[in-house]
C-alpha atoms as a PDB file:
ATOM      1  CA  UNK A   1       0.000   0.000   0.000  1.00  0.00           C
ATOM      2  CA  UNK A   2       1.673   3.300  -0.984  1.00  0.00           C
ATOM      3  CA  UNK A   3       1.339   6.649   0.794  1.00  0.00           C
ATOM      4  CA  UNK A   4      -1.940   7.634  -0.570  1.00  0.00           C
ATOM      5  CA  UNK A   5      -3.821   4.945  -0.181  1.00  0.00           C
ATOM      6  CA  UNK A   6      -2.860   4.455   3.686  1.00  0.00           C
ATOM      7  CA  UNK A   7      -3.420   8.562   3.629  1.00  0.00           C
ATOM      8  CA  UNK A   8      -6.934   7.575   1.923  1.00  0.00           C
ATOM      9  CA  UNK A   9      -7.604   4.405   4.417  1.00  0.00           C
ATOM     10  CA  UNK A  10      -6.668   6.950   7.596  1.00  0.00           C
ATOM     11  CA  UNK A  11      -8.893   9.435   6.386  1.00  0.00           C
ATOM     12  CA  UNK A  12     -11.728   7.318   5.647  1.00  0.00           C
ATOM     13  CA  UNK A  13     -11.024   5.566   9.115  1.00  0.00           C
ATOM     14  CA  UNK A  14     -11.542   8.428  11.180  1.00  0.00           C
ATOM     15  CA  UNK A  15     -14.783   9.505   9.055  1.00  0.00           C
ATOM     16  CA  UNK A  16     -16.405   6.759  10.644  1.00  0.00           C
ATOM     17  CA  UNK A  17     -15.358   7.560  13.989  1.00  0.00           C
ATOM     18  CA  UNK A  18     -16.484  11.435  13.673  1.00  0.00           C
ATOM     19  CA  UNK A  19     -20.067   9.595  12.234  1.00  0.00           C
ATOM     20  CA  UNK A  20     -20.267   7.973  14.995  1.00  0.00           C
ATOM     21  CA  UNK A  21     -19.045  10.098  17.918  1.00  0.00           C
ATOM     22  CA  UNK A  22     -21.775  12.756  15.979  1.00  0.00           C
ATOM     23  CA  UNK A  23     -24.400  10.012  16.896  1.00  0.00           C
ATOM     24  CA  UNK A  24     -23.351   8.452  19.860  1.00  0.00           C
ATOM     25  CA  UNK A  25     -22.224  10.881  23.121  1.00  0.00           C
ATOM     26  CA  UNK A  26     -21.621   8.035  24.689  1.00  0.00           C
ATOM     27  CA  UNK A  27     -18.759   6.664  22.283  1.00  0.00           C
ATOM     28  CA  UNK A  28     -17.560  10.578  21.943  1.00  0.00           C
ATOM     29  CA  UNK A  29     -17.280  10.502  25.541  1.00  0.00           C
ATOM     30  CA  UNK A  30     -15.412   7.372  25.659  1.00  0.00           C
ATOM     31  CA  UNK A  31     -12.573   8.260  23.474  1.00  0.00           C
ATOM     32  CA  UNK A  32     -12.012  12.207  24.717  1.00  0.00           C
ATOM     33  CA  UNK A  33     -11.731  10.722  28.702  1.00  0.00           C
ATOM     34  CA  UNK A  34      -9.796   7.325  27.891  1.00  0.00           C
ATOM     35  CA  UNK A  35      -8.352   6.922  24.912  1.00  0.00           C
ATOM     36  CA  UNK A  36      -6.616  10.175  25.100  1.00  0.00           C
ATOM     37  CA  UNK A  37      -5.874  10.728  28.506  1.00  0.00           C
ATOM     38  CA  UNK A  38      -3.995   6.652  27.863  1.00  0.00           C
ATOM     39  CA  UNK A  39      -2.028   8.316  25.146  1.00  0.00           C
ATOM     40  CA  UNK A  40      -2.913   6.161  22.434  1.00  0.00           C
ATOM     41  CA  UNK A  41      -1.052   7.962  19.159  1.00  0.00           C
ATOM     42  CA  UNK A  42      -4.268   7.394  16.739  1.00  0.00           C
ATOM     43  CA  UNK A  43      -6.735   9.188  19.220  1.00  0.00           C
ATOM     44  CA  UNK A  44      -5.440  12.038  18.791  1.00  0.00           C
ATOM     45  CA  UNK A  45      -6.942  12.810  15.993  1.00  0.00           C
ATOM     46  CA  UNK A  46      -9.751  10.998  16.999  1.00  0.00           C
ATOM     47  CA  UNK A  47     -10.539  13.298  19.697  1.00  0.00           C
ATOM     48  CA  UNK A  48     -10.245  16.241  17.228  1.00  0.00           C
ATOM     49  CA  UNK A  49     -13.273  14.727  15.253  1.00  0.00           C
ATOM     50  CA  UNK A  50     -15.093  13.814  18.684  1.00  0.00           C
ATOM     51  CA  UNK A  51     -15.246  17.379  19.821  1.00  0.00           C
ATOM     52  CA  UNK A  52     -18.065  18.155  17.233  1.00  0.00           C
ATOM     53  CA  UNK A  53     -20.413  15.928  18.905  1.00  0.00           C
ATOM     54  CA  UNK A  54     -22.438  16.755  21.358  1.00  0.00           C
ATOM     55  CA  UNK A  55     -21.240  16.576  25.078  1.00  0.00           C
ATOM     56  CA  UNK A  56     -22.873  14.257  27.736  1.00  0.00           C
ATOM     57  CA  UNK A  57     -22.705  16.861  30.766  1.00  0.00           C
ATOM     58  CA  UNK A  58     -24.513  19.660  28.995  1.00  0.00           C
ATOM     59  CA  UNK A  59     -27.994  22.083  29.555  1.00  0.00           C
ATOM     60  CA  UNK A  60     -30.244  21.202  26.799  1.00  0.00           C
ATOM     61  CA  UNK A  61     -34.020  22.689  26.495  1.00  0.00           C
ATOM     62  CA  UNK A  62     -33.858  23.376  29.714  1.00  0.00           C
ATOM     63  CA  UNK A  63     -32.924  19.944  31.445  1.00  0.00           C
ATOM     64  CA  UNK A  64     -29.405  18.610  32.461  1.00  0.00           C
ATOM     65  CA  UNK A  65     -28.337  15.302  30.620  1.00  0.00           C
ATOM     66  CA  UNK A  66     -27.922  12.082  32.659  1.00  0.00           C
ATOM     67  CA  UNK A  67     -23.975  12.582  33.862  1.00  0.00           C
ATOM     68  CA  UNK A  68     -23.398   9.358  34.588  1.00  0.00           C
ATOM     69  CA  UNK A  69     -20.373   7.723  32.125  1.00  0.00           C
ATOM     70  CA  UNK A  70     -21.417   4.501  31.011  1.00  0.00           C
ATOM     71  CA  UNK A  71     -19.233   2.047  28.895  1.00  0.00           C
ATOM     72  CA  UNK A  72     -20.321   1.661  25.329  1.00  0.00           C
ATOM     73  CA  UNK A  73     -20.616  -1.782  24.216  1.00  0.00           C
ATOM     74  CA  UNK A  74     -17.146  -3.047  23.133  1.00  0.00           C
ATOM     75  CA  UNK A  75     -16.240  -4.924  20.090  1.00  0.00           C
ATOM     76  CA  UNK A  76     -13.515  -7.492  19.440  1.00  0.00           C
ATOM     77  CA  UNK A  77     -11.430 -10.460  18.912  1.00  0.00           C
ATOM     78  CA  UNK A  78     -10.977 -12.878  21.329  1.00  0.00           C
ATOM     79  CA  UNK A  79      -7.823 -14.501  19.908  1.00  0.00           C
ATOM     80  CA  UNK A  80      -7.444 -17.147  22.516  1.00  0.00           C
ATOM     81  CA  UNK A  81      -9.009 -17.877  25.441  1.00  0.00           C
ATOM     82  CA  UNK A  82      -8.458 -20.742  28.273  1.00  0.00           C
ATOM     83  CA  UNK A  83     -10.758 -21.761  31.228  1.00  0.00           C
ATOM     84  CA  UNK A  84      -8.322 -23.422  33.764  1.00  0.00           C
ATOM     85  CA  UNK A  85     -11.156 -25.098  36.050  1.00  0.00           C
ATOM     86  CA  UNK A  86     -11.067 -25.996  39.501  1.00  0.00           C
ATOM     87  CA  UNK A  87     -13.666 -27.675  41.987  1.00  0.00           C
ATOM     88  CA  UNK A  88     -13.422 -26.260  45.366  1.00  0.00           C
ATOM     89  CA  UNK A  89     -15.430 -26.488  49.146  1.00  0.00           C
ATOM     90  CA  UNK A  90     -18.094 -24.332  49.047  1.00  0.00           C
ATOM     91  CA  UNK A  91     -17.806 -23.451  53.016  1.00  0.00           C
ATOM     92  CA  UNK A  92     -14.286 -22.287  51.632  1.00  0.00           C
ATOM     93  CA  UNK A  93     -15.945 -19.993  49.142  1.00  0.00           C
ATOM     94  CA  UNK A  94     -18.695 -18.942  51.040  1.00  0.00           C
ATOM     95  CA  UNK A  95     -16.252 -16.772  53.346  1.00  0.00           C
ATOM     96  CA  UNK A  96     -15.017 -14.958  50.324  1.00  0.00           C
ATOM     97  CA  UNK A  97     -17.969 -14.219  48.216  1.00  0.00           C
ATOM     98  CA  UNK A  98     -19.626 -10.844  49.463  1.00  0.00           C
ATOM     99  CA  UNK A  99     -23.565 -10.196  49.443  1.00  0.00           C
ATOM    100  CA  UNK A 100     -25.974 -10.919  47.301  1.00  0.00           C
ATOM    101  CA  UNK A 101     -23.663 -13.601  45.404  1.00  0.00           C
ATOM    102  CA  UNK A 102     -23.647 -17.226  46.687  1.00  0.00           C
ATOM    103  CA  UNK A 103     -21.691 -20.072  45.275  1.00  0.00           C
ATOM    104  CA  UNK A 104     -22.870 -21.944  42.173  1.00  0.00           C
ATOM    105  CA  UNK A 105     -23.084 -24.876  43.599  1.00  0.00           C
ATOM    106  CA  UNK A 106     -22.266 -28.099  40.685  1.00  0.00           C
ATOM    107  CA  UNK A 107     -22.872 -32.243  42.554  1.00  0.00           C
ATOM    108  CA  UNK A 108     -21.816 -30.640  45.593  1.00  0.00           C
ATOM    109  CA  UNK A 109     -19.358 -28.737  44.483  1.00  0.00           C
ATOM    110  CA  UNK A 110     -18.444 -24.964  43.842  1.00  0.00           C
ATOM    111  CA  UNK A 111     -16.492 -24.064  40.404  1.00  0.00           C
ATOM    112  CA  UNK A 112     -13.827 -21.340  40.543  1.00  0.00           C
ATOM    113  CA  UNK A 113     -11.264 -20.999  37.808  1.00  0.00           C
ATOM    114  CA  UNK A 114      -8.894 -18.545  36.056  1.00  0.00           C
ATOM    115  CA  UNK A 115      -9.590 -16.856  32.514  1.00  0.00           C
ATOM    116  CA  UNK A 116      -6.178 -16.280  30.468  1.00  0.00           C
ATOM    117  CA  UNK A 117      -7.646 -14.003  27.481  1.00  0.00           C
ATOM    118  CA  UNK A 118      -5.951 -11.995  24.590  1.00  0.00           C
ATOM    119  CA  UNK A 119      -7.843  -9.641  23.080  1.00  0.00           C
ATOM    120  CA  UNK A 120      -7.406  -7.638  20.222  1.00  0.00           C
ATOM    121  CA  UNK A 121      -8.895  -5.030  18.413  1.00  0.00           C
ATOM    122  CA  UNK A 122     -11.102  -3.891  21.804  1.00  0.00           C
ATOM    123  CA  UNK A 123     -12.931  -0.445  20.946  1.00  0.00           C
ATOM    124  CA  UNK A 124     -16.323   1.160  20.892  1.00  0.00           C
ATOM    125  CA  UNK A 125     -18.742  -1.020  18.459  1.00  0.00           C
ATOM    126  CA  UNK A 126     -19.030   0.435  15.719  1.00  0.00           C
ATOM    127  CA  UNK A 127     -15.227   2.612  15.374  1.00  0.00           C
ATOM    128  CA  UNK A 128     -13.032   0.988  12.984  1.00  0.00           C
ATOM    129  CA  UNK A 129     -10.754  -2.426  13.842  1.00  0.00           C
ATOM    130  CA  UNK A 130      -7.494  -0.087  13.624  1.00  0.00           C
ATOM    131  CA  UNK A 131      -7.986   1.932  16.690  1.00  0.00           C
ATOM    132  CA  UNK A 132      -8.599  -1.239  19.120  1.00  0.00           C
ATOM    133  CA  UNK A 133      -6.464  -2.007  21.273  1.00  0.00           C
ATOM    134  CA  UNK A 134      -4.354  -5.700  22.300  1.00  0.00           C
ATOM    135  CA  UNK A 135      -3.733  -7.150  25.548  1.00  0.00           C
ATOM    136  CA  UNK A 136      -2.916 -10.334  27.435  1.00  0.00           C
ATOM    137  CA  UNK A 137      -5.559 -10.692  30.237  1.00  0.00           C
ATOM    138  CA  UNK A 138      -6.207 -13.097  33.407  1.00  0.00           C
ATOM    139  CA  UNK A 139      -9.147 -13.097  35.784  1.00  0.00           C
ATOM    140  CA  UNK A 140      -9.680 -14.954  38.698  1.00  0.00           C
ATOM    141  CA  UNK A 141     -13.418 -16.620  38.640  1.00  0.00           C
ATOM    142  CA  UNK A 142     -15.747 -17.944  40.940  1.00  0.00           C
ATOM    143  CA  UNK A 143     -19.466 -19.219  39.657  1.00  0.00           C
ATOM    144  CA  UNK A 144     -21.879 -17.605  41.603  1.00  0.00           C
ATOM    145  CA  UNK A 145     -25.680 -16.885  41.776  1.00  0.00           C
ATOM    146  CA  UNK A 146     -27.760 -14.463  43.703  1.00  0.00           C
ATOM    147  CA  UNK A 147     -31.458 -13.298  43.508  1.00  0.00           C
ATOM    148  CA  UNK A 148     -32.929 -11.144  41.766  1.00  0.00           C
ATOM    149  CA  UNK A 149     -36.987  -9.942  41.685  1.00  0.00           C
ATOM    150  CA  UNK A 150     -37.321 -13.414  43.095  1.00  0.00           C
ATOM    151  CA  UNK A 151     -35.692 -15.052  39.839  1.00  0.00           C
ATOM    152  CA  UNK A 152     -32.403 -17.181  40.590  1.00  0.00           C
ATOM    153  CA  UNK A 153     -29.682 -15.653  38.148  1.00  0.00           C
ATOM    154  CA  UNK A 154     -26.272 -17.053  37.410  1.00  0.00           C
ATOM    155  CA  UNK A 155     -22.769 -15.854  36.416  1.00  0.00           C
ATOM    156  CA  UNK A 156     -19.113 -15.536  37.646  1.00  0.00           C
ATOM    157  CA  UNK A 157     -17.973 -13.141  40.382  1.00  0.00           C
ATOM    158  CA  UNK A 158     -14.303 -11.963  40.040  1.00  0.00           C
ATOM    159  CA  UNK A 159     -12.365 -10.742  42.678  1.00  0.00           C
ATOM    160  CA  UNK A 160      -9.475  -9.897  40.686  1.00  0.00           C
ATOM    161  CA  UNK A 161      -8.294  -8.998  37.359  1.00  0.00           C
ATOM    162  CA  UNK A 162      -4.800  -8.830  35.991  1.00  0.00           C
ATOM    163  CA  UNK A 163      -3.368  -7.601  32.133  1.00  0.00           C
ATOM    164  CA  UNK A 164      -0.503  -6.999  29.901  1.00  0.00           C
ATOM    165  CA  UNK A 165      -1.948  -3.506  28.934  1.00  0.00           C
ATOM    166  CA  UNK A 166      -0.990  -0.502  31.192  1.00  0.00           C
ATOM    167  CA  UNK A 167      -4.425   1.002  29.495  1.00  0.00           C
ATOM    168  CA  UNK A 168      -6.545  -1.425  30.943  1.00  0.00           C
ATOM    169  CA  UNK A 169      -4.955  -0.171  34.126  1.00  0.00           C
ATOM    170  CA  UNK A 170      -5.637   2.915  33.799  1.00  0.00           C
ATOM    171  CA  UNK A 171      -9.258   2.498  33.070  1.00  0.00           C
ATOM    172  CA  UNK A 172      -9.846  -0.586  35.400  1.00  0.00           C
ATOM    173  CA  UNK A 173     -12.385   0.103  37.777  1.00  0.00           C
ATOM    174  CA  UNK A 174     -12.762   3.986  35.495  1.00  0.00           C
ATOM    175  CA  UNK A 175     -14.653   2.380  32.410  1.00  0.00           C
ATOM    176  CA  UNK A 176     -14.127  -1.465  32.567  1.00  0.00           C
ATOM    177  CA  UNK A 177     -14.916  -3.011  35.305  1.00  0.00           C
ATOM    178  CA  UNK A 178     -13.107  -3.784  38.588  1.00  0.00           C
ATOM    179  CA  UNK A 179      -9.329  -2.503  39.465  1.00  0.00           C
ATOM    180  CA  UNK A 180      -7.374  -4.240  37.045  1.00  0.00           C
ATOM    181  CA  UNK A 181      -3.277  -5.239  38.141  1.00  0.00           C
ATOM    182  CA  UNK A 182      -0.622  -4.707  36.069  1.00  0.00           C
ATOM    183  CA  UNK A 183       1.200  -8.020  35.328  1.00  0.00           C
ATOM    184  CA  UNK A 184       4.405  -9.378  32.753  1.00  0.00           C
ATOM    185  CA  UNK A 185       3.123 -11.934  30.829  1.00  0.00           C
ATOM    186  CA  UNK A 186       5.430 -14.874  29.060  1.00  0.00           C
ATOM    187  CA  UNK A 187       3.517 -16.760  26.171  1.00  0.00           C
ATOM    188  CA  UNK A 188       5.133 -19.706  23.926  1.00  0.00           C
ATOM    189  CA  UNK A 189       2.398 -20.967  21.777  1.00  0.00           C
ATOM    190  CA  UNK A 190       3.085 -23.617  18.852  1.00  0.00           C
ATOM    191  CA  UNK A 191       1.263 -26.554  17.289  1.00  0.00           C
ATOM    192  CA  UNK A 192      -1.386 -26.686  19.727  1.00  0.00           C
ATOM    193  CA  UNK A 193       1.353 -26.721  22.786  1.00  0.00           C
ATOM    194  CA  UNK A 194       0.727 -23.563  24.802  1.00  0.00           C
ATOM    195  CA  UNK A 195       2.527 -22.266  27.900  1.00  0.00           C
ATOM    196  CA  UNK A 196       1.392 -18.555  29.670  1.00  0.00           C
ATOM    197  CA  UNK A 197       2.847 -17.464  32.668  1.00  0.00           C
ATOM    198  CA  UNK A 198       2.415 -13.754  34.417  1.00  0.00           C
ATOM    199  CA  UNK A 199       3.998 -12.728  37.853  1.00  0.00           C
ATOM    200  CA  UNK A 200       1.417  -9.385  38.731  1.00  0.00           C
ATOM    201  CA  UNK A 201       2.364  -6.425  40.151  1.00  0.00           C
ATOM    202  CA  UNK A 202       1.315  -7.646  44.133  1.00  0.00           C
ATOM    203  CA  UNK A 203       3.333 -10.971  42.885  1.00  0.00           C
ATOM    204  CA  UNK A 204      -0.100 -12.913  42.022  1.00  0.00           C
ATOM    205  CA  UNK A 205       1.255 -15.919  39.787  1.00  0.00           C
ATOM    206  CA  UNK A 206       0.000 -18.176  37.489  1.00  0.00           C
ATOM    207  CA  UNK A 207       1.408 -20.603  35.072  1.00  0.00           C
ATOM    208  CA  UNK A 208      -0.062 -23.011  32.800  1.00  0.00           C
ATOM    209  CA  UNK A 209       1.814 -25.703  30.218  1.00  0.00           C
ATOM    210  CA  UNK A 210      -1.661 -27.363  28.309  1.00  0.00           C
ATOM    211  CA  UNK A 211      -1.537 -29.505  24.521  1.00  0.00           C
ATOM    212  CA  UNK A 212      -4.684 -29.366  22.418  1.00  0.00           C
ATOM    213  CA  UNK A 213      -6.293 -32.799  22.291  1.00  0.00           C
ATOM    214  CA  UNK A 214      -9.630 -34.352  21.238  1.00  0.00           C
ATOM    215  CA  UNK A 215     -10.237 -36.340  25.048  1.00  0.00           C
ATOM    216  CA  UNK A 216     -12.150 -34.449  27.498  1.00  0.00           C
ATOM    217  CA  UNK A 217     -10.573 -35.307  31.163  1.00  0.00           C
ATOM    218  CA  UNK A 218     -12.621 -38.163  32.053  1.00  0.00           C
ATOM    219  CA  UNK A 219     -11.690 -37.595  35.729  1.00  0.00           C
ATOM    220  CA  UNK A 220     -13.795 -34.300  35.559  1.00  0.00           C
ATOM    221  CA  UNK A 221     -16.789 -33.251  37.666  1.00  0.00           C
ATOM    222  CA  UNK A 222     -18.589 -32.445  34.621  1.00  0.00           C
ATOM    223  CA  UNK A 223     -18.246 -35.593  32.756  1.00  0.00           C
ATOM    224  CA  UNK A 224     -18.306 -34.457  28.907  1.00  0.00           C
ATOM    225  CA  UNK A 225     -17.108 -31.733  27.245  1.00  0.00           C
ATOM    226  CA  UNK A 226     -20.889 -30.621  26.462  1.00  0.00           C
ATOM    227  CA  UNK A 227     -21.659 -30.579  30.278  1.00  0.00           C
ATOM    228  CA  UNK A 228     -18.694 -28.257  30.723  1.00  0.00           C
ATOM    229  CA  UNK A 229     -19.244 -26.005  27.256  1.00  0.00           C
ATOM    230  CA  UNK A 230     -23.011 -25.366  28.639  1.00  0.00           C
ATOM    231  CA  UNK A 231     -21.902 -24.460  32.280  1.00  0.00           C
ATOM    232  CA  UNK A 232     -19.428 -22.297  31.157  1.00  0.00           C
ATOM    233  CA  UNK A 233     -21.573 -20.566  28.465  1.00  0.00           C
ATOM    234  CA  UNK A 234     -23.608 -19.412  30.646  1.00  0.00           C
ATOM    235  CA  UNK A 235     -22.018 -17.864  33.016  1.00  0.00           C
ATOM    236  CA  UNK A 236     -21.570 -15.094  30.245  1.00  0.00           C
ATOM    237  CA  UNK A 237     -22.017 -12.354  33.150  1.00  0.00           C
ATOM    238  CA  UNK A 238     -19.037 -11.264  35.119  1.00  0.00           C
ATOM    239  CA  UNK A 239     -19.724  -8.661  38.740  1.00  0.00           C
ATOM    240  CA  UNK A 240     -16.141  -6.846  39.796  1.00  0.00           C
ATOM    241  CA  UNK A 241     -16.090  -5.514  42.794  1.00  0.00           C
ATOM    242  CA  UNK A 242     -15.320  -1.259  42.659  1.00  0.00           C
ATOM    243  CA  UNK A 243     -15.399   0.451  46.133  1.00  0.00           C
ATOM    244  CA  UNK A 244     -19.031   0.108  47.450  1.00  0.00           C
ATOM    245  CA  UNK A 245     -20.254  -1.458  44.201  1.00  0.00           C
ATOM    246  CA  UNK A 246     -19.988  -4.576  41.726  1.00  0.00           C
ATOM    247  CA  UNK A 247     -19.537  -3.687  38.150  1.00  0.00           C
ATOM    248  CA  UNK A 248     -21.571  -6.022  35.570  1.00  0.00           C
ATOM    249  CA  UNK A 249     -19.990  -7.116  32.211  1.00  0.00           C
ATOM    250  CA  UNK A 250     -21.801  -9.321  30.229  1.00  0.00           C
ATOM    251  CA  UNK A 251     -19.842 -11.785  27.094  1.00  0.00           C
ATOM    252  CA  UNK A 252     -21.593 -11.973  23.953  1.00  0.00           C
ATOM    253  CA  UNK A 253     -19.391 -14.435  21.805  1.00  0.00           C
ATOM    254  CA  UNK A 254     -20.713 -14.358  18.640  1.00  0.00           C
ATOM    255  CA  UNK A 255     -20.166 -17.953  18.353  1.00  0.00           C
ATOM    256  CA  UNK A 256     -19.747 -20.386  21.532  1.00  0.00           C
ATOM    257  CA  UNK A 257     -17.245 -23.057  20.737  1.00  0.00           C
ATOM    258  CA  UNK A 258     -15.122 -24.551  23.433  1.00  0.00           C
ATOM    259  CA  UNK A 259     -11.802 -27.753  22.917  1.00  0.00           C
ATOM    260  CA  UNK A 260     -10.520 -29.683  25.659  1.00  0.00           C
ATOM    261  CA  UNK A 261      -6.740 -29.213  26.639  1.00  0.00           C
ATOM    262  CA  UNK A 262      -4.473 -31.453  28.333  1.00  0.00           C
ATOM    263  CA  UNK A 263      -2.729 -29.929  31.059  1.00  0.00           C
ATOM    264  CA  UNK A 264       0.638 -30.837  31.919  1.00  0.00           C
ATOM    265  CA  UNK A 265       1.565 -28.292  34.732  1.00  0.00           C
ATOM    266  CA  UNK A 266      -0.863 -25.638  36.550  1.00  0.00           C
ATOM    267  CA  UNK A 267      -0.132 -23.723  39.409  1.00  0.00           C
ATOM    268  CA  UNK A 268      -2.271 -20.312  41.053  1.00  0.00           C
ATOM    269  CA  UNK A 269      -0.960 -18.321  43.584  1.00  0.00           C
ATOM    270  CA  UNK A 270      -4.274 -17.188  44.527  1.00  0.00           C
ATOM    271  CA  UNK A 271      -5.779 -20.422  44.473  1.00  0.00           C
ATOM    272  CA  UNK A 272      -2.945 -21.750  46.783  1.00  0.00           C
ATOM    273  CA  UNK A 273      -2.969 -19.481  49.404  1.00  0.00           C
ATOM    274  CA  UNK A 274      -4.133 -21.331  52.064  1.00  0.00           C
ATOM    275  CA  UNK A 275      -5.091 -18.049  54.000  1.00  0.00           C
ATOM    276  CA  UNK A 276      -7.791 -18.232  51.725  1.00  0.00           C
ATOM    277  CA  UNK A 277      -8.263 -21.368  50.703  1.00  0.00           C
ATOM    278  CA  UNK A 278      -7.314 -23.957  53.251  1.00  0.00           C
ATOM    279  CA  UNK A 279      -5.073 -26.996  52.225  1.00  0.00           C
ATOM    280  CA  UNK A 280      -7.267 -29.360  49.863  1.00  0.00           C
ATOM    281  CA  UNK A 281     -10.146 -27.329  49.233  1.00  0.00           C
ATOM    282  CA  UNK A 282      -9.130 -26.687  45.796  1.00  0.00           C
ATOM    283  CA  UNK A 283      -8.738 -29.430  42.973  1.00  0.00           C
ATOM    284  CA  UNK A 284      -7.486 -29.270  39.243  1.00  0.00           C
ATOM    285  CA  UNK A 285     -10.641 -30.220  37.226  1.00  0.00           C
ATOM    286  CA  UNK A 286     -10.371 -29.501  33.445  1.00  0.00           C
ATOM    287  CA  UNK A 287      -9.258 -26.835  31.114  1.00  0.00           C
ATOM    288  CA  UNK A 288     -10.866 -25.358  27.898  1.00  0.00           C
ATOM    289  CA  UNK A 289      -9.808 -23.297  24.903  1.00  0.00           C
ATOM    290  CA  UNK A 290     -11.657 -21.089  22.493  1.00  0.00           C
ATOM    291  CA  UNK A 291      -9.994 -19.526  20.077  1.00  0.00           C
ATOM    292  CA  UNK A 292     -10.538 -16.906  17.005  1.00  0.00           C
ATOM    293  CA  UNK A 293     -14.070 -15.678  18.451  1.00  0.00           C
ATOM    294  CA  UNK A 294     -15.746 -11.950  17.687  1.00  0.00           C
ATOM    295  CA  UNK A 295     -17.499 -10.938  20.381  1.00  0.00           C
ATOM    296  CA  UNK A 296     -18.618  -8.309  22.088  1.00  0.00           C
ATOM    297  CA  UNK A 297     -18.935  -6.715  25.937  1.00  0.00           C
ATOM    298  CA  UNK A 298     -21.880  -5.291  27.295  1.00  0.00           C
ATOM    299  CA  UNK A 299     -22.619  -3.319  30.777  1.00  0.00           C
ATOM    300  CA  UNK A 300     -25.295  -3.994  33.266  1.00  0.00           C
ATOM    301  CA  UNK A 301     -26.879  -2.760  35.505  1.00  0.00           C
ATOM    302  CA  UNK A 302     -24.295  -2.466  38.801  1.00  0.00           C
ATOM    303  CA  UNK A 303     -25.435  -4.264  42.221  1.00  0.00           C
END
């Protein structure tokens, strides 16, 4: 591509983004608070654009627009994803669950687990793939369900999040949800072998070595792969806690497709401290991979 068709591509780029920001606050108020204050070179001129639109915080026919910053829904790739499962005592989880969540409870057991995510392209739906941004993610995961107009609902609660991305950082607990720790991620992935370790900022560790395979561990609580793919899938919404609140997410994969892995070597910090978990509460169950999935992120309502 020469120099004035990437000129051409650019320009057209950030014509979407002004058409949107012109129809959407919301996304306009996005990118002026985050993606600029974060430094991100192409937002610059992004923000330019974004200033035409019309503000959230502003007097209009007499009556002051809601104030309140609320994520847009974000759009991207989830290039690969694993589920490193554990079954664990549900007295054990109990004590670190806060109100209204309770544990998930699966024959007797409860399910916690890590999520090791990268993401890439992550923006406002809608803005074009170029300005997203890529990061190696985990999150600590506990299955959880709570009530809610006297319906039972389901999902994951996580009490902590860790990335590669000094952006998510930034905006952890601002714009995504929950305080997100910085962390140093190492990732060796070949021919189906795949190894990711991270050592966090507060020295949270987790490493995984894992080969594709076709065999679902047939030592698992959930017995087939299906019986873990449908648990899983729908616990599709995530609460982080944030000060006096828990911030909703909710996962929309636009396809749900799930592969077992083998799992050579696991080991979680978190999950081993026996200050919070005590000595044999937790056990390895089974581990899942996803791979090349759009999707999408949606807020809810916070509890």
């Amino acid at each position: 591509m020469d120099t004035n068709e990437k000129r051409a591509a650019y320009n057209s780029g950030l014509a979407k983004v002004a058409v949107q920001c012109s129809a959407d606050p919301e996304v306009s108020g996005w990118l002026i608070k985050h993606l600029f204050s974060a430094s991100i070179p192409i937002a610059i001129g992004m923000v330019k654009i974004a200033t035409f639109a019309k503000p959230q915080n502003v007097i209009a026919n007499g009556k002051k627009n809601d104030t309140t910053m609320k994520i847009p829904t974000i759009h991207g790739y989830i290039d690969r994803r694993i589920l490193i499962n554990f079954t664990a005592d549900p007295k054990a989880v109990e004590k670190i669950i806060p109100f209204p969540f309770r544990p998930k409870i699966y024959k007797d057991k409860a399910i916690v687990g890590i999520c090791l995510i990268r993401l890439k392209s992550i923006k406002p739906k809608g803005l074009p793939d170029f300005i997203g941004v890529n990061s190696e993610n985990g999150a600590h995961r506990i299955a959880v369900e709570w009530d809610e107009n006297g319906v039972t609902k389901s999902g994951v609660y996580i009490p902590r999040r860790d990335t590669s991305s000094k952006l998510n950082t930034l905006v952890g607990g601002r714009i995504f949800p929950g305080k997100h720790y910085y962390a140093k991620f190492n990732v060796e992935e070949k021919s189906g072998n795949y190894h990711i370790d991270f050592k966090s900022s507060d020295d949270t560790e987790i490493l995984i070595d894992a080969n594709e395979t076709k065999l679902f561990n047939d030592k698992s609580i959930f017995g087939t792969l299906e019986n873990a793919s449908d648990f899983f899938e729908n616990g599709d919404l995530g609460y982080s806690p944030n000060k006096d609140k828990f911030e909703g997410l909710r996962l929309k994969a636009y396809k749900w497709e799930v592969r077992p892995l083998d799992v050579l070597k696991v080991k979680s910090s978190y999950f081993e401290n026996e200050e919070i978990f005590p000595k044999g509460s937790v056990t390895f169950d089974n581990a899942l991979l996803m791979t090349n999935i759009e999707h999408e992120w949606k807020s809810e309502t916070n509890k």
